[in-house]
Protein backbone atom coordinates (compact mmCIF):
# COMPACT_ATOMS: atom_id res chain seq x y z
CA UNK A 1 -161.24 57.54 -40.90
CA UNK A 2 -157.85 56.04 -39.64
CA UNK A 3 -154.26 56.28 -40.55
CA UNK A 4 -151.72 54.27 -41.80
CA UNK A 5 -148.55 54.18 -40.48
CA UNK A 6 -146.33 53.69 -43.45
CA UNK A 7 -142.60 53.90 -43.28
CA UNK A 8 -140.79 57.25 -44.67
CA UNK A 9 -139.90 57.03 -48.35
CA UNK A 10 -136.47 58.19 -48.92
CA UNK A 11 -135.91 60.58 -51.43
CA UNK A 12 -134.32 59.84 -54.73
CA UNK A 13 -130.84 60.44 -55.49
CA UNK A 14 -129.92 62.34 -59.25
CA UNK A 15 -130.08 58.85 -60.76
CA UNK A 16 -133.57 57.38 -58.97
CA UNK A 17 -131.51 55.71 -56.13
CA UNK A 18 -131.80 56.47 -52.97
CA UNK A 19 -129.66 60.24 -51.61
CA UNK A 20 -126.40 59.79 -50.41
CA UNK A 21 -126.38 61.01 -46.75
CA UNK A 22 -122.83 62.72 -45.34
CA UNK A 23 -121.35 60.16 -42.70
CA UNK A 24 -121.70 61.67 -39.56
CA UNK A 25 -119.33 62.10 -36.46
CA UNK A 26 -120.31 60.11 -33.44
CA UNK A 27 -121.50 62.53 -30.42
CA UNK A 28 -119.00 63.76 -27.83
CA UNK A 29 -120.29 62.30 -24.91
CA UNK A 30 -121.18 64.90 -21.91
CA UNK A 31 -120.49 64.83 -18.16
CA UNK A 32 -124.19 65.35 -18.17
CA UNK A 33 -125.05 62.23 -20.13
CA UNK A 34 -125.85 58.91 -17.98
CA UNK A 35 -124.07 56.42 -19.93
CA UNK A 36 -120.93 58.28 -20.75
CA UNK A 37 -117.57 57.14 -20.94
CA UNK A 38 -115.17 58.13 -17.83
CA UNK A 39 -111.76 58.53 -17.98
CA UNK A 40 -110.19 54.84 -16.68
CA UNK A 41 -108.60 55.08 -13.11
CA UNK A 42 -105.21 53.20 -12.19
CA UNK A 43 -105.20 50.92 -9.89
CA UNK A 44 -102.34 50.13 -7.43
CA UNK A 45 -101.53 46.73 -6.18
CA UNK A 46 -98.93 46.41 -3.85
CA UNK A 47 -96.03 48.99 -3.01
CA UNK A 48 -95.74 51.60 -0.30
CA UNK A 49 -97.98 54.97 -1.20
CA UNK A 50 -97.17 58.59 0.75
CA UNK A 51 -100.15 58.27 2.93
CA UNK A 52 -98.89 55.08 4.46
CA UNK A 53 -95.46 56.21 5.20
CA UNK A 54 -96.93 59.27 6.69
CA UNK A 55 -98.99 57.13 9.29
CA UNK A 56 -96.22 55.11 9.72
CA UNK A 57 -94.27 58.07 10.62
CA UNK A 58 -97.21 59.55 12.65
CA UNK A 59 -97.97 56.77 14.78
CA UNK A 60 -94.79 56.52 15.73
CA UNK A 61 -93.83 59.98 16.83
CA UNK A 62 -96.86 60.09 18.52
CA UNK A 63 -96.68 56.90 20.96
CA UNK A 64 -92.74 57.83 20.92
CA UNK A 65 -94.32 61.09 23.09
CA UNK A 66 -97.22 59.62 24.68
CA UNK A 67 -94.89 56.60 26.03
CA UNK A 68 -92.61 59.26 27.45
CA UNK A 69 -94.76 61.38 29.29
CA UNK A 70 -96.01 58.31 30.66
CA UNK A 71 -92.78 56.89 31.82
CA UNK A 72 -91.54 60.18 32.97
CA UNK A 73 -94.26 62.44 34.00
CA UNK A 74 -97.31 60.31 35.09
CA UNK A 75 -96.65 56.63 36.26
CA UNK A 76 -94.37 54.99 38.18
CA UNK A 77 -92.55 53.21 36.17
CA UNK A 78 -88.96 52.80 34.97
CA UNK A 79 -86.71 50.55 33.06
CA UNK A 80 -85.67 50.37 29.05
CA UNK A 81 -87.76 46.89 28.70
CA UNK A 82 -90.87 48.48 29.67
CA UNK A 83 -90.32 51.73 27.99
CA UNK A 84 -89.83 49.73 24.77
CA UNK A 85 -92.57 47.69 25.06
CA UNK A 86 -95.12 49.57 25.81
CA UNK A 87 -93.65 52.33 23.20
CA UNK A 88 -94.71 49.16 20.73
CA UNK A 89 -98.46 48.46 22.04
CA UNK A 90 -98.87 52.31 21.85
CA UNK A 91 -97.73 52.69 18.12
CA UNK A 92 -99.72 49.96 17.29
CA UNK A 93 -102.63 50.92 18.90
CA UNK A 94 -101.79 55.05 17.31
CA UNK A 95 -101.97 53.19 13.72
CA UNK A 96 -105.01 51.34 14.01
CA UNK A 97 -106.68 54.66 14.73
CA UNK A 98 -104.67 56.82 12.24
CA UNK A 99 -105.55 54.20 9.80
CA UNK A 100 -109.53 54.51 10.91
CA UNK A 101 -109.54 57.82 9.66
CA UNK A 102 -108.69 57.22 6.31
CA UNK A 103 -108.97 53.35 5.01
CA UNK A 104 -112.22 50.98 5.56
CA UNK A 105 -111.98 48.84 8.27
CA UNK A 106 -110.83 45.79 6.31
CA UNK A 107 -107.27 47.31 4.61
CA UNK A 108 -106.60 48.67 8.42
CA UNK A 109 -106.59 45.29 9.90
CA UNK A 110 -104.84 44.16 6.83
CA UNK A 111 -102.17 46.78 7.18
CA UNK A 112 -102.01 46.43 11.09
CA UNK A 113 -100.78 42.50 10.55
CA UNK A 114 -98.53 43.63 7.70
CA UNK A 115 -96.79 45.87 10.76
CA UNK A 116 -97.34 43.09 13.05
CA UNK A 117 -95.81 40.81 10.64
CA UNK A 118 -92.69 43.17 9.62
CA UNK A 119 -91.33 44.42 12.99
CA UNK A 120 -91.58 41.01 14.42
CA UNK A 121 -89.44 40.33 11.74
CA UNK A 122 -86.75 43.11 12.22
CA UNK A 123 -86.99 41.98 15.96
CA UNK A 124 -85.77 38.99 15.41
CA UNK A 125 -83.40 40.62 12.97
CA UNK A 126 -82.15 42.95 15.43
CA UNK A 127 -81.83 40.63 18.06
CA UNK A 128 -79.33 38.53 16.20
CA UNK A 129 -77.37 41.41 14.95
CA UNK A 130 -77.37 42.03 19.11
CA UNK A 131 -75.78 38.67 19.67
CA UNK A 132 -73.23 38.74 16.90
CA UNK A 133 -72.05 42.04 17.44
CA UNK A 134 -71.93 41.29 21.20
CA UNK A 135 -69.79 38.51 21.01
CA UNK A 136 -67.42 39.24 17.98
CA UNK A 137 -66.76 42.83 20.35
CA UNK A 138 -66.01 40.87 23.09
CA UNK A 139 -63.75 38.18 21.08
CA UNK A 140 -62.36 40.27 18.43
CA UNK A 141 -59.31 40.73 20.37
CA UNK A 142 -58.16 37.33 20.85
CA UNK A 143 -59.71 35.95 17.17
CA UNK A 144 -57.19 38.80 15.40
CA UNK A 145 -54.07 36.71 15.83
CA UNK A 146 -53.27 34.06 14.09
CA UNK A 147 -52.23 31.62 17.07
CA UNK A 148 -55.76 31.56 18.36
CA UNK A 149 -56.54 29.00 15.21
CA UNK A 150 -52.98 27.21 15.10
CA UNK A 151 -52.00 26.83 18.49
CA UNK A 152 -53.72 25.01 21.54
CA UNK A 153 -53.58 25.53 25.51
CA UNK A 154 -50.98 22.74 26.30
CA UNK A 155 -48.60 25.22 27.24
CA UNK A 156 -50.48 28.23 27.71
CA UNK A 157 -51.28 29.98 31.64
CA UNK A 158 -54.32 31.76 32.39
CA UNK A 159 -51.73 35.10 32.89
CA UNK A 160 -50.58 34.80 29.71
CA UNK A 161 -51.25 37.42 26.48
CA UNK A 162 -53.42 36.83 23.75
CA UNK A 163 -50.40 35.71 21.21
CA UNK A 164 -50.16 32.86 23.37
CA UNK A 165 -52.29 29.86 23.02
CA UNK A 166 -55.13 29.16 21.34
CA UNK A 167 -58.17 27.14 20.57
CA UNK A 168 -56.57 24.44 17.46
CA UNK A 169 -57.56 21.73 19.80
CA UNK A 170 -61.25 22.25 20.20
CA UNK A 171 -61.93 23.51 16.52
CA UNK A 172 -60.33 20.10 15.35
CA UNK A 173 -62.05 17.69 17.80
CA UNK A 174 -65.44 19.66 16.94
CA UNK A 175 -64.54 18.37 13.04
CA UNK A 176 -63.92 15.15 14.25
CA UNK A 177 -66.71 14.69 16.28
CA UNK A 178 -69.29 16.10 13.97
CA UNK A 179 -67.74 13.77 11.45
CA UNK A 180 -68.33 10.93 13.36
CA UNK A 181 -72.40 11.56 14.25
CA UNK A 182 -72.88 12.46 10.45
CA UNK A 183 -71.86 9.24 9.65
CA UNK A 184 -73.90 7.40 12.11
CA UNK A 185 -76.41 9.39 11.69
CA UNK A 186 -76.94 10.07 8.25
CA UNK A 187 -77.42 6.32 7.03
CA UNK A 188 -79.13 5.84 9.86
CA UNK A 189 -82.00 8.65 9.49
CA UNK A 190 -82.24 8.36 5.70
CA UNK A 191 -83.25 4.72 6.20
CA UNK A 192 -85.92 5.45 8.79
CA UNK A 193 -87.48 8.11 6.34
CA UNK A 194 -87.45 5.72 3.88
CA UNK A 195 -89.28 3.11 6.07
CA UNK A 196 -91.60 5.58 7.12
CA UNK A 197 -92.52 7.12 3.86
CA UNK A 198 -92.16 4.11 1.55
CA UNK A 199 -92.26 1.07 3.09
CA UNK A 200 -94.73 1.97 5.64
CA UNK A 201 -96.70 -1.10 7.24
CA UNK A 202 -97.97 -1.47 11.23
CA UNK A 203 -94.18 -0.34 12.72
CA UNK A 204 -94.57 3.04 10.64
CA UNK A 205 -96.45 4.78 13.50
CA UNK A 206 -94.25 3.65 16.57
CA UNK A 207 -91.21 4.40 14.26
CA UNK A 208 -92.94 7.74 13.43
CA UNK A 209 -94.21 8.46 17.30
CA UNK A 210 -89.82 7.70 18.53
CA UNK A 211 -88.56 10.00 15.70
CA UNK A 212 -90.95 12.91 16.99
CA UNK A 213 -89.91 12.36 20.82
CA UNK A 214 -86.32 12.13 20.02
CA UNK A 215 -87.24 15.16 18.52
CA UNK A 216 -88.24 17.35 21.65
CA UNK A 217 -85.47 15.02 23.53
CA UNK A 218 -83.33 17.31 25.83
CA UNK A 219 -79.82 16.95 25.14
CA UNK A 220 -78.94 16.42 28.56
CA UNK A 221 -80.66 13.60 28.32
CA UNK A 222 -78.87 12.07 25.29
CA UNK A 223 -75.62 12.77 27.16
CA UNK A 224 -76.67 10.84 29.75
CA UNK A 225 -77.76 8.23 28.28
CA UNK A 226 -74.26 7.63 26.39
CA UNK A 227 -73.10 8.44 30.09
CA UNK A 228 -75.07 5.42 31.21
CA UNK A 229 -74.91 2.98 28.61
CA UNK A 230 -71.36 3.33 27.12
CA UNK A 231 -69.49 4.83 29.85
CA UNK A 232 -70.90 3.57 32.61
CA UNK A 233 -72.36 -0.02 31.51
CA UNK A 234 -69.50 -1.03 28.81
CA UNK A 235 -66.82 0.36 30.47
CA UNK A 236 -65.61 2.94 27.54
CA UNK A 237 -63.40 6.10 28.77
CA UNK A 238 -64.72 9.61 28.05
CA UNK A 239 -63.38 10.20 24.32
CA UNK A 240 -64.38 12.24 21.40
CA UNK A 241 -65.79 8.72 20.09
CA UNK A 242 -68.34 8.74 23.14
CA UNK A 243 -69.19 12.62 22.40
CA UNK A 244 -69.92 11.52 18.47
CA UNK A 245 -72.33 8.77 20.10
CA UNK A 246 -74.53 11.38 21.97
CA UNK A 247 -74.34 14.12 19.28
CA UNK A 248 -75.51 11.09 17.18
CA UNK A 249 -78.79 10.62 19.19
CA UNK A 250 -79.37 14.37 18.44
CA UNK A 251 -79.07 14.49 14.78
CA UNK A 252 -80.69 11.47 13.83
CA UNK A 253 -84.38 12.70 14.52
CA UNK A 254 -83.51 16.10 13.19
CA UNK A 255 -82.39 14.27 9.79
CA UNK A 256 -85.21 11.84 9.79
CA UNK A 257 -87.97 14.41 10.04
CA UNK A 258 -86.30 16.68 7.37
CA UNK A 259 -86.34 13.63 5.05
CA UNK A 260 -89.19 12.01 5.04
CA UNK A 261 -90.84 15.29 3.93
CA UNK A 262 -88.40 15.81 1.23
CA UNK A 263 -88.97 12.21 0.23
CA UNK A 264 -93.28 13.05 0.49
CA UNK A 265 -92.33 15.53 -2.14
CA UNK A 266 -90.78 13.39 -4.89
CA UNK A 267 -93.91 12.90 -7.66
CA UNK A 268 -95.89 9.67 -7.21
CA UNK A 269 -95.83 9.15 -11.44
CA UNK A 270 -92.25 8.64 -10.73
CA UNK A 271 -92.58 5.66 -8.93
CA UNK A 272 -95.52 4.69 -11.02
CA UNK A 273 -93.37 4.43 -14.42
CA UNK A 274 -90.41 2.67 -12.52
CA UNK A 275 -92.80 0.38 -11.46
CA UNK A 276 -94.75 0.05 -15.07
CA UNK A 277 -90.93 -0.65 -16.03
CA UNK A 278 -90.69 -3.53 -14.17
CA UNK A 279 -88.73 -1.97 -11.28
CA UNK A 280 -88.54 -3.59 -7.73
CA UNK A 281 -89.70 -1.61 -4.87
CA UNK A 282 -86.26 -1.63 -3.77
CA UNK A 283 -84.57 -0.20 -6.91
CA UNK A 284 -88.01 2.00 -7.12
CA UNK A 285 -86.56 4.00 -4.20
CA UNK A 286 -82.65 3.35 -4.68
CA UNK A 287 -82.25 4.95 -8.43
CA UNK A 288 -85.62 6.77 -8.47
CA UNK A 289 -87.18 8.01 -5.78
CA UNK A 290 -83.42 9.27 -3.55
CA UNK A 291 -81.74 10.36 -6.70
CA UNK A 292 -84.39 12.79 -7.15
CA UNK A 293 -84.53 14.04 -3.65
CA UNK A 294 -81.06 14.45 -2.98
CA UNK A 295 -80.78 18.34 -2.88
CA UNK A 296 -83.19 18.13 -0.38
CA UNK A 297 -81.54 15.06 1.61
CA UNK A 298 -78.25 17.10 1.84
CA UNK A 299 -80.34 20.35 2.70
CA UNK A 300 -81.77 17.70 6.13
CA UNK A 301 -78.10 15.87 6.62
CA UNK A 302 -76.76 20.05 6.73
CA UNK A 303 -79.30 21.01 8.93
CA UNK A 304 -78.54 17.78 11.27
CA UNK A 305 -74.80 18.86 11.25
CA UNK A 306 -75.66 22.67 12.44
CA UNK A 307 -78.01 21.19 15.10
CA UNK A 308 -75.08 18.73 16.46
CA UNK A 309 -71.76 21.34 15.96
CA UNK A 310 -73.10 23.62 18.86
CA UNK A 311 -74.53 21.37 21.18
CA UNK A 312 -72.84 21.68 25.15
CA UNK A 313 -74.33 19.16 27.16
CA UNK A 314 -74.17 15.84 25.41
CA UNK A 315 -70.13 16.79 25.24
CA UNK A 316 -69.79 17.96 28.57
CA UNK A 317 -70.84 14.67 30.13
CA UNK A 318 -69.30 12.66 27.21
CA UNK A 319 -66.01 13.78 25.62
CA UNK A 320 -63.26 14.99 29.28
CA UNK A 321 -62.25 18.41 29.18
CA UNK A 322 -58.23 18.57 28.34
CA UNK A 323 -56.49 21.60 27.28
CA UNK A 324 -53.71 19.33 25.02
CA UNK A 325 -53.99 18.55 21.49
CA UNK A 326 -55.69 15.37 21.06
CA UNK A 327 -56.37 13.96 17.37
CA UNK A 328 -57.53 10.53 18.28
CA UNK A 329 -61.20 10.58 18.98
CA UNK A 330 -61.26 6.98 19.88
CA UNK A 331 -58.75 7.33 23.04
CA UNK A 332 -58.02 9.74 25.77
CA UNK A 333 -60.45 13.05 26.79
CA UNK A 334 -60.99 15.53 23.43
CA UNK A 335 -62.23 18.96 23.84
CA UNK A 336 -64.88 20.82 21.87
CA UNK A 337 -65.74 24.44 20.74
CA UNK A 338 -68.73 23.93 22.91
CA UNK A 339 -66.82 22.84 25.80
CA UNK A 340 -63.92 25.26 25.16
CA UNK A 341 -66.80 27.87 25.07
CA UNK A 342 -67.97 27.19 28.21
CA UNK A 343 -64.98 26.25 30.18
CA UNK A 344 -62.91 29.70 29.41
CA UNK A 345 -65.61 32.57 29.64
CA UNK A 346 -66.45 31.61 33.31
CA UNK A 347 -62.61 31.95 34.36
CA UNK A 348 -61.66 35.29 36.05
CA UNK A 349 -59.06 35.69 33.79
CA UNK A 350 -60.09 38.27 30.95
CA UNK A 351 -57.52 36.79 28.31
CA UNK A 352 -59.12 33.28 29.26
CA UNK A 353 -62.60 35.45 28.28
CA UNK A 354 -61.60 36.71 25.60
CA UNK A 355 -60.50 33.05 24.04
CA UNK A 356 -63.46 31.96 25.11
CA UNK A 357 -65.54 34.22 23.28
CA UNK A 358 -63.36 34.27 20.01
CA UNK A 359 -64.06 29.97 19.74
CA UNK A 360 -67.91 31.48 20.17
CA UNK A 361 -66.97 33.93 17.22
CA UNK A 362 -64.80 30.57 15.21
CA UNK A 363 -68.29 28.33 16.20
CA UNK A 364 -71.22 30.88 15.12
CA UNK A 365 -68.89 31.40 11.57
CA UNK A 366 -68.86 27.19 11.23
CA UNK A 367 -72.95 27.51 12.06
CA UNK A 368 -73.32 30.24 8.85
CA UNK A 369 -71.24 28.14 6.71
CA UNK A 370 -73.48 25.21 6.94
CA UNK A 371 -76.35 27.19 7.04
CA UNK A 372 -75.82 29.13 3.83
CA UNK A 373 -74.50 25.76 2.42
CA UNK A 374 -77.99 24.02 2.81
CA UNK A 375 -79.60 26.98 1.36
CA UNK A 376 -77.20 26.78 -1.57
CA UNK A 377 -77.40 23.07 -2.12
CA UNK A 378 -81.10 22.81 -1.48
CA UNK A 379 -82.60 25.88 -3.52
CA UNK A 380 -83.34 22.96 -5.59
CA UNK A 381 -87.20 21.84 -5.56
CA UNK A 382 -86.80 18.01 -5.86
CA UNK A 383 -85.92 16.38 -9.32
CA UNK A 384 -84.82 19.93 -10.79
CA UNK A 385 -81.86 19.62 -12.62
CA UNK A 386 -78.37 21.80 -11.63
CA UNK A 387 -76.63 24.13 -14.07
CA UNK A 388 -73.59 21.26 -14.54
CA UNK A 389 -76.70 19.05 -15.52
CA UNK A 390 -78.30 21.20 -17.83
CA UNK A 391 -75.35 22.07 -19.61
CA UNK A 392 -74.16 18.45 -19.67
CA UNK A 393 -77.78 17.23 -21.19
CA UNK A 394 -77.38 20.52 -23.75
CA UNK A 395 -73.54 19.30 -24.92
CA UNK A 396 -75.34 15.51 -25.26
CA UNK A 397 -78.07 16.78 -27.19
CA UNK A 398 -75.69 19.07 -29.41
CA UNK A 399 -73.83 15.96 -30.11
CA UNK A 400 -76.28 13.81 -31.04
CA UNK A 401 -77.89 16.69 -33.23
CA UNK A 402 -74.80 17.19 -35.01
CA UNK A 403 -74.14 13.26 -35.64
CA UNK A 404 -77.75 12.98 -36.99
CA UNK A 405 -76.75 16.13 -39.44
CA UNK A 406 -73.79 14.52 -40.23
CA UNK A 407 -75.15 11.22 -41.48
CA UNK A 408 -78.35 13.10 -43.54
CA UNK A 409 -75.39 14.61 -45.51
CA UNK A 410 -73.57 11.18 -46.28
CA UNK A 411 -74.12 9.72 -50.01
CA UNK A 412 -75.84 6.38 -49.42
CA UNK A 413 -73.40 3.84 -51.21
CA UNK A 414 -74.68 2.40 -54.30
CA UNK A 415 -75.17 -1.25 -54.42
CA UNK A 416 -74.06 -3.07 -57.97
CA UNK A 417 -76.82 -4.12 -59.67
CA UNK A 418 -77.55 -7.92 -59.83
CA UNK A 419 -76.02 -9.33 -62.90
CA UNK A 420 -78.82 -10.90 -65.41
């Protein structure tokens, strides 16, 4: 006889329905149980933890030691060069293995190049502080008086003292010079971007392929070439005019390069809807396409100006060496901070060195000031509007709001009804 297998009746309640049944607590879950819940663990992304300063620390104490009793106890070698570097190739090889012992081989190789990556940069870091410190020590003296930037060397002797003399001449025809090449330049390199990036056509690639060897051009060589054709050929004298002409040659690729890739950056739908609009090609580019670029053209025109201000060579052969105070660049020899630079530190005169490195102090300070002011003036990514702009567009828009306000609140005038 079989079985059914019926499903449980539940039992009645007072009232024939079914019982009520208490609600019941959901189980605790136990360590023991497979699928319970664990406690969620934080994750950290980023930052420095304990364990990697202490391997920092480690690995370099320990090839600190090792590098020492190498140098001093064992091998044959000496010098502060050697000691350093192999001092580096030690820690880094001390890291990679103090790192073995505790990460997985992919986060030590990560964290190796993040060393790599960060004392390469305090290198250079250091290595400029070097310089600087170097040569403001050395020119400090002469740079503390106040003649050194209002005075020149017409009637100053190489036994004079510092509060004699100074270097008035050369910081002026450096002005006047760079003045010069930035105009020549600038029109000149902005238009070759243009052509290059806009225009475009069969000459684009020789155009391109003359920018990028003027590029790697020596500048002795653009010195002599001013020394051969406008010296030499056209009969010009050595002036501050010639000296413009060869830092010229320098700039222009530096500015032409720099942009063309700011002028790559500028959105193609720009050029679309100026076109959809009925714009030419040429006032496509002239009120579209270099209106929105500009933070980034003055960012390449600065960076053409640092690149020309400190350049020896192209002035040496170019501009005369004169120690009087010459502010005509189109007549008679002008001096340079360059050439100043160079002409007083190899005297063996120390307040002659002394002036010579306090124009290398007045010439590295003219450097930072361009510098900083092309990474002030082209933060900008290109098209993005400046404060000035923004709060000009928000004092238009306020305007206009208010006007529109203004004339919802006016009573329409009634009109007097037609007569019957």
């Amino acid at each position: 006889m079989t079985t059914l297998d019926l499903p449980p009746v539940a039992a009645s309640g007072p009232a024939g329905g079914p019982a009520p049944t208490a609600p019941t607590a959901p189980a605790a879950p136990t360590a023991s149980a497979p699928g319970a819940a664990r406690p969620e663990k934080k994750l950290r992304i980023g930052g420095v933890t304990r364990d990697d300063v202490l391997t920092l620390a480690g690995a370099t104490a320990g090839s600190l030691a090792l590098d020492w009793v190498l140098y001093e106890r064992v091998l044959p070698f000496s010098g502060a060069f050697g000691f350093l570097v192999c001092w580096y190739l030690l820690f880094l090889a001390g890291y990679y293995l103090l790192g073995r012992l505790q990460w997985n081989p992919m986060t030590v190789r990560d964290r190796l190049v993040g060393v790599v990556a960060w004392s390469s940069g305090l290198l250079v870091v250091a290595l400029i502080a070097d310089q600087i410190g170097y040569v403001a020590s050395r020119g400090w003296e002469a740079a503390q008086h106040l003649n050194f930037f209002t005075e020149s060397m017409e009637h100053t002797g190489p036994l004079d003292p510092l509060t004699s003399g100074g270097a008035l001449n050369a910081i002026v025809g450096s002005l006047e010079q760079l003045g010069l090449a930035t105009l020549f330049a600038v029109p000149l390199g902005i238009a070759a971007a243009v052509f290059m990036s806009e225009v475009g056509g069969r000459m684009s690639r020789p155009v391109r392929t003359l920018v990028e060897a003027m590029t790697a051009l020596p500048s002795i060589v653009a010195g002599l070439f001013i020394l051969g054709v406008v010296i030499i050929t056209f009969g010009f004298e050595k002036s501050g005019f010639a000296a413009s002409l060869a830092l010229t040659v320098m700039m222009m690729p530096i500015v032409t390069r720099a942009a063309e890739v700011v002028i790559r950056l500028v959105p193609g739908t720009l050029r679309e809807a100026s076109y959809a609009l009925g714009g030419s090609q040429w006032r496509t580019v002239w009120n579209v396409v270099l209106p929105t670029a500009r933070p980034g053209l003055v960012t390449a025109v600065v960076l053409g100006m640092a690149r020309g201000v400190g350049e020896t060579s192209p002035v040496l052969l170019t501009s005369g060496f004169t120690s009087q105070f010459n502010g005509n660049p189109f007549e008679g020899h002008q001096v340079s901070l360059p050439l100043y630079i160079w002409n007083y530190v190899k005297q063996p005169y120390d307040g002659m060195i002394a002036r010579g490195f306090a124009a290398g102090l007045t010439l590295m300070g003219v450097v930072l000031v361009l510098f900083v002011t092309a990474r002030v003036v082209g933060g900008r990514r290109p098209g993005q509007l400046t404060r000035g702009q923004k709060r000009r567009i928000d004092r238009e828009a306020r305007r206009l709001e208010a006007a529109a306000v203004g004339a919802a609140a006016r009573p329409y005038p009634l009109r007097p009804r037609a007569q019957q």
